[in-house]
Protein backbone atom coordinates (compact mmCIF):
# COMPACT_ATOMS: atom_id res chain seq x y z
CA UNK A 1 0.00 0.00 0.00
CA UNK A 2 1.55 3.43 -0.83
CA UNK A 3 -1.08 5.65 0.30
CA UNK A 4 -0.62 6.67 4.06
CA UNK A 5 -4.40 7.40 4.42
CA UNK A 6 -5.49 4.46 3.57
CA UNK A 7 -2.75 2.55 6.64
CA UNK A 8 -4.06 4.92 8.94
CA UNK A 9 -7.55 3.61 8.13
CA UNK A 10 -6.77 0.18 7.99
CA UNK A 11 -4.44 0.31 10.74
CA UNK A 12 -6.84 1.74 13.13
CA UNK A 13 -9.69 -0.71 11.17
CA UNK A 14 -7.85 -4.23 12.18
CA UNK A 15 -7.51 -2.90 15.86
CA UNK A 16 -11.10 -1.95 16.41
CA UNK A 17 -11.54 -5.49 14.78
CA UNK A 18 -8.52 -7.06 16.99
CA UNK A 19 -10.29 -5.59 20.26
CA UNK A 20 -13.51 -7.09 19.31
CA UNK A 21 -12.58 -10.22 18.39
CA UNK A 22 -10.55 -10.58 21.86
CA UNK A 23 -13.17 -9.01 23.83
CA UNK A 24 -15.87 -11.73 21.99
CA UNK A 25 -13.25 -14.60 22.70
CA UNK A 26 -12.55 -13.52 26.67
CA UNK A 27 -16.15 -13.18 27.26
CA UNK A 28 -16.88 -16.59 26.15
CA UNK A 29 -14.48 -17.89 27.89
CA UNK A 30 -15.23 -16.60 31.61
CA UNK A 31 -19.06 -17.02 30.40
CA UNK A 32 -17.89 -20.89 29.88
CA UNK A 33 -16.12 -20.20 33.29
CA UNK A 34 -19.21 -18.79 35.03
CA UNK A 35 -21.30 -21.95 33.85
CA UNK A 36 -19.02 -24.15 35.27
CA UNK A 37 -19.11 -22.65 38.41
CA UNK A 38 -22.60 -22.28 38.36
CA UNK A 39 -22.94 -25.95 37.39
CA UNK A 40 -20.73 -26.20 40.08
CA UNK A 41 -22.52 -24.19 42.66
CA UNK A 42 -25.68 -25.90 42.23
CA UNK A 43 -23.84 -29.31 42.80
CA UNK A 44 -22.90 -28.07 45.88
CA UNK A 45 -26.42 -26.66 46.99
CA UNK A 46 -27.87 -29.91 45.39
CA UNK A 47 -25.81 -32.40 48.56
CA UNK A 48 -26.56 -29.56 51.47
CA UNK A 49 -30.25 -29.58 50.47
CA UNK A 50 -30.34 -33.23 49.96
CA UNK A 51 -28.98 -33.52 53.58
CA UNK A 52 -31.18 -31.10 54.84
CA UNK A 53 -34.17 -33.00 53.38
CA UNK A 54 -33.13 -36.80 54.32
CA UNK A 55 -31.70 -35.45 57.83
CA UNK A 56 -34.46 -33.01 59.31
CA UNK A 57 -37.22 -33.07 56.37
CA UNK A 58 -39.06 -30.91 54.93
CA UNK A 59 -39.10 -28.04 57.24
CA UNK A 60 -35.66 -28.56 57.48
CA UNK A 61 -35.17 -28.03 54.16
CA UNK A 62 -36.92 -24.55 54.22
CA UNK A 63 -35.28 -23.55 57.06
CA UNK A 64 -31.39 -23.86 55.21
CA UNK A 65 -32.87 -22.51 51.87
CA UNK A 66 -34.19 -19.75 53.97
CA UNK A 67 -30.45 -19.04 55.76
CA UNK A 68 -28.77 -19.13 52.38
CA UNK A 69 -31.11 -16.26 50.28
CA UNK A 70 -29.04 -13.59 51.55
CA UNK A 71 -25.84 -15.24 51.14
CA UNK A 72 -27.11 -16.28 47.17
CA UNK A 73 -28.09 -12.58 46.37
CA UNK A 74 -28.33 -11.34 43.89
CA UNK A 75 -29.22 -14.78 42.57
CA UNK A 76 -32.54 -16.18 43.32
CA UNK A 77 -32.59 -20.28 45.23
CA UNK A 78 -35.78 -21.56 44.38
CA UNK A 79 -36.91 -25.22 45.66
CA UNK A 80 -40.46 -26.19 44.25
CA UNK A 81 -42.41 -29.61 44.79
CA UNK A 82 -44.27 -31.76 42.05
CA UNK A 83 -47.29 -30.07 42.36
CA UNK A 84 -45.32 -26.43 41.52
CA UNK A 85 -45.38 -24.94 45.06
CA UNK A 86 -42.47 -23.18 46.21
CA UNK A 87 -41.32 -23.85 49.49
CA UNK A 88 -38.70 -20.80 50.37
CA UNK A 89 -40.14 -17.56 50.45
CA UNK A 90 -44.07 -18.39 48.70
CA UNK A 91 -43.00 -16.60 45.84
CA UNK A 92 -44.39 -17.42 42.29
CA UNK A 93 -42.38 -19.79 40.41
CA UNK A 94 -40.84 -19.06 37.14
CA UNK A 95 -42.29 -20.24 34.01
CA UNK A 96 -39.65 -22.42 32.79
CA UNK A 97 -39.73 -24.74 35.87
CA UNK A 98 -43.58 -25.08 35.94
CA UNK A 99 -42.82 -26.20 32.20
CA UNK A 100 -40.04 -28.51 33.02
CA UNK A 101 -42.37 -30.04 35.64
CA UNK A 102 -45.11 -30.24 32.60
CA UNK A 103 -47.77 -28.03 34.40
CA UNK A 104 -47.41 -25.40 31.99
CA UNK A 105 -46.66 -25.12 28.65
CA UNK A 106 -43.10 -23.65 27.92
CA UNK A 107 -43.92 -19.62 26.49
CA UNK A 108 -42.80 -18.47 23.47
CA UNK A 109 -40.31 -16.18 25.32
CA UNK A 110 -38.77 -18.94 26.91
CA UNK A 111 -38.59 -21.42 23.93
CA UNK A 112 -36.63 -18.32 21.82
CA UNK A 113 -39.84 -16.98 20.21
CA UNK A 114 -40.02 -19.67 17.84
CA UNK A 115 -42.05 -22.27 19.43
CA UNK A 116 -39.82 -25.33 18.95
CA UNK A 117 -40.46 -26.13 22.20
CA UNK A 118 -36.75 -26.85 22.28
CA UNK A 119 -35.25 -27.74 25.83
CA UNK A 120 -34.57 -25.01 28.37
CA UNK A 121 -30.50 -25.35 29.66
CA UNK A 122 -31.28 -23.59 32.91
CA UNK A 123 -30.48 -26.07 35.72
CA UNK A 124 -32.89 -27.98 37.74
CA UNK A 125 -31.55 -30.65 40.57
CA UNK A 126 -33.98 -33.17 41.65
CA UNK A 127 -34.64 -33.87 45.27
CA UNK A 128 -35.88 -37.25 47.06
CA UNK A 129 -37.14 -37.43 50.27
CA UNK A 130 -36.89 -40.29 52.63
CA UNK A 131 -40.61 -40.92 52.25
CA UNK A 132 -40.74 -40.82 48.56
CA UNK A 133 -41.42 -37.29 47.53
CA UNK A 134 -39.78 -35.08 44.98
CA UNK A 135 -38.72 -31.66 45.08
CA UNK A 136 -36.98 -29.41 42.99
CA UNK A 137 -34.10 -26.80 43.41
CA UNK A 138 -32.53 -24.30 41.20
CA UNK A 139 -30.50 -20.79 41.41
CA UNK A 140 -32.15 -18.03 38.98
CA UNK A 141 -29.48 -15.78 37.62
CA UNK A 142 -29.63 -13.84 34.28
CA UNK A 143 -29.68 -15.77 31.48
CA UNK A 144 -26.51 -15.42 29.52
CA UNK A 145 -26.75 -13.09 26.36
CA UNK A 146 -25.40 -14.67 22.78
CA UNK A 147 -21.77 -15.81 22.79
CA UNK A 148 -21.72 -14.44 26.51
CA UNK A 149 -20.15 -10.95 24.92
CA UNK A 150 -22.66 -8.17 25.54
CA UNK A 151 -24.34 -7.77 28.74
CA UNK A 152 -22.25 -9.56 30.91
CA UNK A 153 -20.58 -8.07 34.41
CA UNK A 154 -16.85 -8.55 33.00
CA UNK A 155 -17.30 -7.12 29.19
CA UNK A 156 -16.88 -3.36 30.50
CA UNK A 157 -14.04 -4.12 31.90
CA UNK A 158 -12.55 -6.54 29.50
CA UNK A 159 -13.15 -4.22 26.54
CA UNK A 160 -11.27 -1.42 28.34
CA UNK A 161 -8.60 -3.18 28.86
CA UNK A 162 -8.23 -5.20 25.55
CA UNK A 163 -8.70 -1.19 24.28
CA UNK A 164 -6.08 0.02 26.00
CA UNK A 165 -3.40 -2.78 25.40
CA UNK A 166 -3.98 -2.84 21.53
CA UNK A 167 -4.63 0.48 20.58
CA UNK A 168 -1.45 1.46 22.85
CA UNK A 169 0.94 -1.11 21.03
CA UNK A 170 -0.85 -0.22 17.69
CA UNK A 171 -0.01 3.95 18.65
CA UNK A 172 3.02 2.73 20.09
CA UNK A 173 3.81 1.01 16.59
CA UNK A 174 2.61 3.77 14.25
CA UNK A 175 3.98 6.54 16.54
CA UNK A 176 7.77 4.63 15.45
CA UNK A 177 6.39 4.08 11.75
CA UNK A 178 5.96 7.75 11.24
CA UNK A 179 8.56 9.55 13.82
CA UNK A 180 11.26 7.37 11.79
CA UNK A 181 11.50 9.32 8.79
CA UNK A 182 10.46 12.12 9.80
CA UNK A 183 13.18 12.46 12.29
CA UNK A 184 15.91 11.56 9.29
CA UNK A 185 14.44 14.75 7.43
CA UNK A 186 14.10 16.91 10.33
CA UNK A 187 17.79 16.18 10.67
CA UNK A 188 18.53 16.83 7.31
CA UNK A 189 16.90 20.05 7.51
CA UNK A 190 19.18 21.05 10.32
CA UNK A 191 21.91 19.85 8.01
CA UNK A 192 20.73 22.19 5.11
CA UNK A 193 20.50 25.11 7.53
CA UNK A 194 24.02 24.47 8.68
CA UNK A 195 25.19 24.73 5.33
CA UNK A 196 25.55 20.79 4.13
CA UNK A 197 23.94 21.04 1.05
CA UNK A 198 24.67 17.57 -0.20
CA UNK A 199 22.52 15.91 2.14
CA UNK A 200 20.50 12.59 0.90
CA UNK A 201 17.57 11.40 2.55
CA UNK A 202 15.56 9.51 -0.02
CA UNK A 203 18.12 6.54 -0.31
CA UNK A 204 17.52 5.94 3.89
CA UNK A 205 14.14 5.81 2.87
CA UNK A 206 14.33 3.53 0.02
CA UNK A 207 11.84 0.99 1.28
CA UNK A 208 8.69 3.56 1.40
CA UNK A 209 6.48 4.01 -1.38
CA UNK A 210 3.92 6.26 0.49
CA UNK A 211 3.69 9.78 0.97
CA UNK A 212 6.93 9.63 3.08
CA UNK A 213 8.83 8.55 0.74
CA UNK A 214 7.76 10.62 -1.84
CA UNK A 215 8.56 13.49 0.85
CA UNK A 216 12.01 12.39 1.08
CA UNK A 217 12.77 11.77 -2.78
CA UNK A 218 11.04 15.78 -3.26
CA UNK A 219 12.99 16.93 -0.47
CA UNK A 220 16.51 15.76 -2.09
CA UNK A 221 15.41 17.27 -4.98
CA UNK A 222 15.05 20.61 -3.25
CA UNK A 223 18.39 20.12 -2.07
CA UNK A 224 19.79 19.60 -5.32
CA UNK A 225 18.32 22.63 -6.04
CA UNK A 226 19.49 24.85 -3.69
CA UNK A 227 22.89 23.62 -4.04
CA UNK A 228 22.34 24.29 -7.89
CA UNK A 229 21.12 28.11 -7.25
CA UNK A 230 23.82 28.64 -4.43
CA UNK A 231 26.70 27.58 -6.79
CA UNK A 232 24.91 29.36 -9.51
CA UNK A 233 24.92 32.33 -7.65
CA UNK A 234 28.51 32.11 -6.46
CA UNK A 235 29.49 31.82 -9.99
CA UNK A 236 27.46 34.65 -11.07
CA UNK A 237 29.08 36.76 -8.11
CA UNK A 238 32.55 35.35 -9.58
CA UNK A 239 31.93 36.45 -13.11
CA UNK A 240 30.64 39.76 -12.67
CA UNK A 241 33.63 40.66 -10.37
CA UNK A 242 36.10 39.27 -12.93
CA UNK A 243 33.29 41.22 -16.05
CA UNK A 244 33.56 44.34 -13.92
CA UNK A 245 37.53 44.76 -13.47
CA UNK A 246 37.78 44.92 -17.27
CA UNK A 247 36.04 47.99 -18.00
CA UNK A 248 37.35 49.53 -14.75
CA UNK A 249 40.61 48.79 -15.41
CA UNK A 250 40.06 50.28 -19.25
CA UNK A 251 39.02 53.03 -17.24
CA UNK A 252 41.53 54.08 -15.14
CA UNK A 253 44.21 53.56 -18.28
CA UNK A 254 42.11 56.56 -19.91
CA UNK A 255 42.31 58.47 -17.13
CA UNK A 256 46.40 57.89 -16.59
CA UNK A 257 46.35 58.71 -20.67
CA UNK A 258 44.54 61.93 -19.82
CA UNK A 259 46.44 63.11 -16.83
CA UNK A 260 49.91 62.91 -18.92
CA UNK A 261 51.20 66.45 -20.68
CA UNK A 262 49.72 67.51 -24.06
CA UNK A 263 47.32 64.29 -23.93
CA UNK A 264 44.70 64.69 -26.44
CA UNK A 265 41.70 65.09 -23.82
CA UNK A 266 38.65 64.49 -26.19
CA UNK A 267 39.93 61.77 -27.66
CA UNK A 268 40.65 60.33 -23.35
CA UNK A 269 36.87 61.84 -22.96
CA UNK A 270 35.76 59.55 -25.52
CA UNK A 271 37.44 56.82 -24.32
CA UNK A 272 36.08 57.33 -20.58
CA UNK A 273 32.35 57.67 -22.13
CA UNK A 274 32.51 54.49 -23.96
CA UNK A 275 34.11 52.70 -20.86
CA UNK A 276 31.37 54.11 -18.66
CA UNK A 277 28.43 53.23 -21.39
CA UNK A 278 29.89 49.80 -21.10
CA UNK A 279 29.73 49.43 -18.12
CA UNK A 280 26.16 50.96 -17.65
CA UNK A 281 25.59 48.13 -19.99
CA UNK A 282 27.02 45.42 -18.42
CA UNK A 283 25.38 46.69 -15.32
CA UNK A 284 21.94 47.00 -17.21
CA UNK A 285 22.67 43.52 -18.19
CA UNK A 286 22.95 41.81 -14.80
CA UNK A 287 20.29 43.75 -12.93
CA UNK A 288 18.07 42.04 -15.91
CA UNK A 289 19.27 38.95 -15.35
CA UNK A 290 18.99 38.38 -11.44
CA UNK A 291 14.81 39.92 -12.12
CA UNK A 292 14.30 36.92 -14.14
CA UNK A 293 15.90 34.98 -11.48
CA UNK A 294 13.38 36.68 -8.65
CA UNK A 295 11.14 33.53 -7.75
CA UNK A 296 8.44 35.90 -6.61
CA UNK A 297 8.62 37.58 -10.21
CA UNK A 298 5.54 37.58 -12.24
CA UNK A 299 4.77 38.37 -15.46
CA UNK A 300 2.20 39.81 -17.47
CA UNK A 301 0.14 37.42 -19.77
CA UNK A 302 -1.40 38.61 -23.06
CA UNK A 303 -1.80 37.57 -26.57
CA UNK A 304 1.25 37.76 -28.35
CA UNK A 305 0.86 37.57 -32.44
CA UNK A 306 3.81 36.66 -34.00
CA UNK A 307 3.95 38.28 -37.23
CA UNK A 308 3.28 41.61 -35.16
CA UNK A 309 6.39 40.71 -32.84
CA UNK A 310 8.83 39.37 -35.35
CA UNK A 311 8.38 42.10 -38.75
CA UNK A 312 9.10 44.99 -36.65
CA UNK A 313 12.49 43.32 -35.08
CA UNK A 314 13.29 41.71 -38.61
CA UNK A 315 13.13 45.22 -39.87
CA UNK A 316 15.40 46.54 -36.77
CA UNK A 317 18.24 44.02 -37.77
CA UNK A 318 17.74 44.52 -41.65
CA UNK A 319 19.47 48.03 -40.61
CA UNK A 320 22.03 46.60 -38.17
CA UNK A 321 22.69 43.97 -40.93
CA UNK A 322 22.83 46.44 -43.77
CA UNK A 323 26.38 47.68 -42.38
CA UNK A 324 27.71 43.72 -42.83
CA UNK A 325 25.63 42.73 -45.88
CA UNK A 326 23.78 40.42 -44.26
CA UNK A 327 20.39 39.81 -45.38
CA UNK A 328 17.58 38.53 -43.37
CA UNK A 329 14.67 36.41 -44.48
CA UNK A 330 11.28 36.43 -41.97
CA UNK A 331 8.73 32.92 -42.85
CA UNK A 332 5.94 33.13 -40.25
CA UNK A 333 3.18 30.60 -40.80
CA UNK A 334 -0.35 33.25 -40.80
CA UNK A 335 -2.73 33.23 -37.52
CA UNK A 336 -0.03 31.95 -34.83
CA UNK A 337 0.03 33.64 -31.49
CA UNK A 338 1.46 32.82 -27.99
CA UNK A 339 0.25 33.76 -24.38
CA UNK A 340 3.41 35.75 -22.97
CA UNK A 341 4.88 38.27 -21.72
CA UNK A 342 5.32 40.80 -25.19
CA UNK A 343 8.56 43.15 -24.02
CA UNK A 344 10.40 39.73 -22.89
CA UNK A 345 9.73 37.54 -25.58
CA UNK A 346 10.53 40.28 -28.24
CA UNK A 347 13.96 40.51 -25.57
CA UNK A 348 14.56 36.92 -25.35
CA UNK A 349 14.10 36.65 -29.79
CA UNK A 350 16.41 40.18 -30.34
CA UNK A 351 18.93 38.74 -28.58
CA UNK A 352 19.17 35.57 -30.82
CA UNK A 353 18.69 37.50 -34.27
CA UNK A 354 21.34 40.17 -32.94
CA UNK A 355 23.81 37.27 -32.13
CA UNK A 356 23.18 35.58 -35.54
CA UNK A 357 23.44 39.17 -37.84
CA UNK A 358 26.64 39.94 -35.55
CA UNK A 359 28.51 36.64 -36.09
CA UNK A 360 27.10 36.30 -39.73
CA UNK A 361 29.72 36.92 -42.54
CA UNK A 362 29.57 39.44 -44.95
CA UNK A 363 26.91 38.86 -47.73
CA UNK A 364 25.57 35.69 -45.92
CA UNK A 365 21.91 35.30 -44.77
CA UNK A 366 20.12 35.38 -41.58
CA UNK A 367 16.57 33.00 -41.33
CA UNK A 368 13.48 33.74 -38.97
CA UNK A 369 11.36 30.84 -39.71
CA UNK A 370 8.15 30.63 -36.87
CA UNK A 371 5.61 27.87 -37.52
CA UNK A 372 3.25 25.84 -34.88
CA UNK A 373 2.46 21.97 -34.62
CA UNK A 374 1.45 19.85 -31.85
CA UNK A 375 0.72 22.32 -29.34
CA UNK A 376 3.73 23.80 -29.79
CA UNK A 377 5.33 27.28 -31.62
CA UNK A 378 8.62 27.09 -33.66
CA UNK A 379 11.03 29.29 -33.80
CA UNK A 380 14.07 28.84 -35.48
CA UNK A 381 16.59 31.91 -36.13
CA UNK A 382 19.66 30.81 -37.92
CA UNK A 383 22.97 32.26 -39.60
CA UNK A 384 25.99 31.48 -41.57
CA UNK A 385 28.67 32.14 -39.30
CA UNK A 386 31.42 29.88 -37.55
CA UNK A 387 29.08 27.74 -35.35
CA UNK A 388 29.83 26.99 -31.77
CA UNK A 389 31.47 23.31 -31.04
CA UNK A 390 29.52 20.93 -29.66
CA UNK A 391 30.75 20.73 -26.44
CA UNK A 392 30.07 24.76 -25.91
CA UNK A 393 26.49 24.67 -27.26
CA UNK A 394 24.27 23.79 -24.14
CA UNK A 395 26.78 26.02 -22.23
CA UNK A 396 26.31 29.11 -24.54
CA UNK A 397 22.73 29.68 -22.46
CA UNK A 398 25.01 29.72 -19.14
CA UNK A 399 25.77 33.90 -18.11
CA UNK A 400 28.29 35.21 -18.73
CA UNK A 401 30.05 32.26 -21.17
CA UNK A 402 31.72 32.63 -24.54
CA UNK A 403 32.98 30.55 -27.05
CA UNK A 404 36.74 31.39 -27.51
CA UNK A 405 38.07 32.70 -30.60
CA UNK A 406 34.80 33.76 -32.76
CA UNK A 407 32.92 34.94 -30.07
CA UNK A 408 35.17 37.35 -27.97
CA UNK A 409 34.58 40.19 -25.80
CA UNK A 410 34.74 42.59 -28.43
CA UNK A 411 32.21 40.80 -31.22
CA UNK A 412 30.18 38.78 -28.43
CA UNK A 413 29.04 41.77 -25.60
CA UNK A 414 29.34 40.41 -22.32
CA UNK A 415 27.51 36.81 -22.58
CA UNK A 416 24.13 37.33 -20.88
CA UNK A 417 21.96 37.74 -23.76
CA UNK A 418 21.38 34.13 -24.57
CA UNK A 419 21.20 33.11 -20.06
CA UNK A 420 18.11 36.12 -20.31
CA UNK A 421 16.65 34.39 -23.58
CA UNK A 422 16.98 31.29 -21.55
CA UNK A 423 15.59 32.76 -18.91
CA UNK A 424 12.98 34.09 -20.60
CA UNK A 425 11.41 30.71 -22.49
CA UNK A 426 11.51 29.09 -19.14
CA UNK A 427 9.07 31.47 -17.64
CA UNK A 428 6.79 30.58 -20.51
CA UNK A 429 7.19 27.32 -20.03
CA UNK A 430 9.40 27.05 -23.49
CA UNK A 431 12.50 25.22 -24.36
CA UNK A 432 15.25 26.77 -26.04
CA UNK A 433 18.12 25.04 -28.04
CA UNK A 434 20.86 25.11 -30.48
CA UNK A 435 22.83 23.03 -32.78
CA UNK A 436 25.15 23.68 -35.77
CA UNK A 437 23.51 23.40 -38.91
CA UNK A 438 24.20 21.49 -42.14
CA UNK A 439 26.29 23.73 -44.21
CA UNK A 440 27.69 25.80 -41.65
CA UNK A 441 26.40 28.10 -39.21
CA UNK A 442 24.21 28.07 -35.96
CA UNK A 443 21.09 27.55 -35.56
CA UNK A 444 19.08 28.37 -32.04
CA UNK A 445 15.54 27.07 -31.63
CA UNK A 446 12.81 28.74 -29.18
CA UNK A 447 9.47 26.29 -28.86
CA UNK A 448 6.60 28.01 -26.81
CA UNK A 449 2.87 26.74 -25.93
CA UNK A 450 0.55 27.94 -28.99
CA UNK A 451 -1.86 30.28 -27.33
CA UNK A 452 -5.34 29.97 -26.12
CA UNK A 453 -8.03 30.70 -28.66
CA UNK A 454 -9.74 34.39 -28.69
């Protein structure tokens, strides 16, 4: 069974069911333990009345059956002749013995409502005087209910305790089912908070297919997680240190250059303005990139057509292009939309068609082919440039990384472009890929969920 509700509800099932079936069984058994002491009992009042009758007769007899009705309470001693007349206290005689003597018939009550005239168990001990005469004695006590279980003096008692004994090593049972793994990941969570990120709890767990276990296999994969973002993060601190000395260290050259005699200072101004707007860049860049990392970050959904995003940025690069030769050709199949976020995913798409007019080669051609199928949007930007090899192209999405030689620091901006078009798809629940083409060049691949209708 792997679903924890339905242990708890068997589990506490089979013990109601354990605590009746052992209060049924001890209840039989001291009701077969009562009726042998009754039997018993009645043996024993049997010889003392039979003395009492052979030694000093009849009044005798009711004298001693007299002197033991308040030591028989609450039990009832009744001794009745052959004609049906009780002889201790005058009292009227119960039904059953009047039947058993045949001067009644036996009632229904009596014979189980059925009228089967089946034989009554109750005893009855015969009698015999000296002279002849017969006389019969028996001890009325409430008649035992079915299977002796409800009803009797002991089942209160015997249920409680059965109750208690169970149920406590069932609790006690489930209480060390439960506090087991749940102990392992409270320590793991002190383990997390201390800093031990590579905690495992799932494989201590391996045996648990409930809830528990899923628990533990979701909580390693949070700790994957966070040990992902944390090292992510250091990284990211790492890089933009060593992304931020270069500019500032560009910087302060222009400023030694314009501090020495007859420097030419416009041409140092220039020099400090296009560090600085660098740097505002780069700056730009990385404040835009740790948003889209924001967990708490939301985004605003609308109807996004395609043709209406892509034309105008086509027509942006044709003029960035125009410089290199590069042409750019725009295929959008008619009527396909996407539910997004418009200013990121035109973001996320200039940053692709910038990289491939950039790295294309003069006179080559740049593609922007969009089409939809299976749920899904296409859309597939490539050029003719150098490619990436294809151990750098899942790590081209990664901030701040570049592919040596063709894409440097001074063709390839800072490498954040493609980690916020990564970014980007992921918050719309896209994919985004890339792979050298046949014939040369790269080709990067966005695929988004086709839009809702209307």
């Amino acid at each position: 069974m792997r679903n924890l509700y339905l242990r708890f509800f068997l589990t506490v099932w089979l013990s109601m069911l354990t605590v009746l079936a052992c209060t049924v069984w001890t209840t039989g058994w001291l009701s077969n333990q009562r009726r042998d002491a009754e039997i018993e009992r009645q043996d024993n009042l049997q010889r003392q009345a039979q003395e009492q009758l052979t030694q000093e007769g009849v009044n005798g007899l009711r004298e001693w059956a007299q002197s033991q009705v308040p030591l028989l309470q609450p039990d009832r001693l009744y001794i009745v002749d052959e004609q049906g007349h009780e002889l201790v206290n005058n009292t009227p005689v119960p039904p059953f013995i009047l039947a058993r003597l045949g001067r009644r018939p036996l009632p229904n009550d009596a014979m189980g409502g059925g009228g089967d005239n089946r034989r009554d168990e109750r005893l009855l001990s015969k009698l015999v005087s000296s002279s002849g005469g017969s006389y019969f004695l028996t001890l009325s006590a409430a008649r035992r209910p079915p299977y002796g279980v409800f009803g009797t003096v002991e089942t209160p008692y015997i249920w409680g305790v059965l109750a208690l004994l169970v149920s406590g090593v069932v609790c006690f049972l489930l209480a060390r089912y439960l506090s087991a793994p749940i102990q392992l990941l409270r320590n793991a969570t002190h383990s997390i908070a201390e800093g031990n990120l590579s905690v495992q709890v799932s494989q201590l767990m391996a045996n648990r297919k409930d809830e528990l276990g899923a628990l533990a296999v979701d909580f390693d994969a949070m700790a994957v997680r966070l040990r992902s973002l944390l090292d992510s993060h250091q990284q990211l601190l790492r890089d933009v240190s060593h992304e931020l000395r270069s500019p500032l260290a560009r910087l302060q050259i222009a400023l030694g250059i314009a501090r020495r005699p007859g420097a030419d200072l416009t041409q140092g101004f220039d020099r400090i303005e296009q560090e600085a707007q660098r740097l505002d860049e780069l700056i730009g860049e990385i404040l835009s990139l740790c948003r889209l990392d924001d967990p708490a970050r939301t985004i605003h959904i609308e109807k996004v057509e395609l043709d209406e995003l892509l034309e105008p940025m086509v027509e942006d690069a044709r003029i960035e292009g125009e410089e290199q030769q590069v042409r750019i050709d725009l295929q959008v199949q008619p009527g396909l939309a996407v539910d997004g976020d418009r200013e990121l995913l035109h973001r996320a798409l200039e940053n692709i068609l910038r990289n491939a007019v950039r790295f294309s080669p003069s006179g080559g051609i740049v593609t922007v082919e969009a089409s939809g199928n299976a749920g899904m949007t296409s859309i597939v930007i490539r050029d003719r440039g150098p490619g990436v090899p294809a151990e750098e192209l899942e790590r081209i999405f990664e901030p701040f990384h570049r592919v040596s030689q063709a894409r440097d620091r001074d063709s390839g901006g800072y490498g954040i472009g493609l980690a916020i078009t990564s970014r980007v798809v992921k918050l719309h629940d896209g994919r985004v890929s890339a792979a050298n083409a046949d014939g040369g060049g790269l080709r990067v691949t966005v695929e988004l969920p086709v839009g809702k209708p209307g």
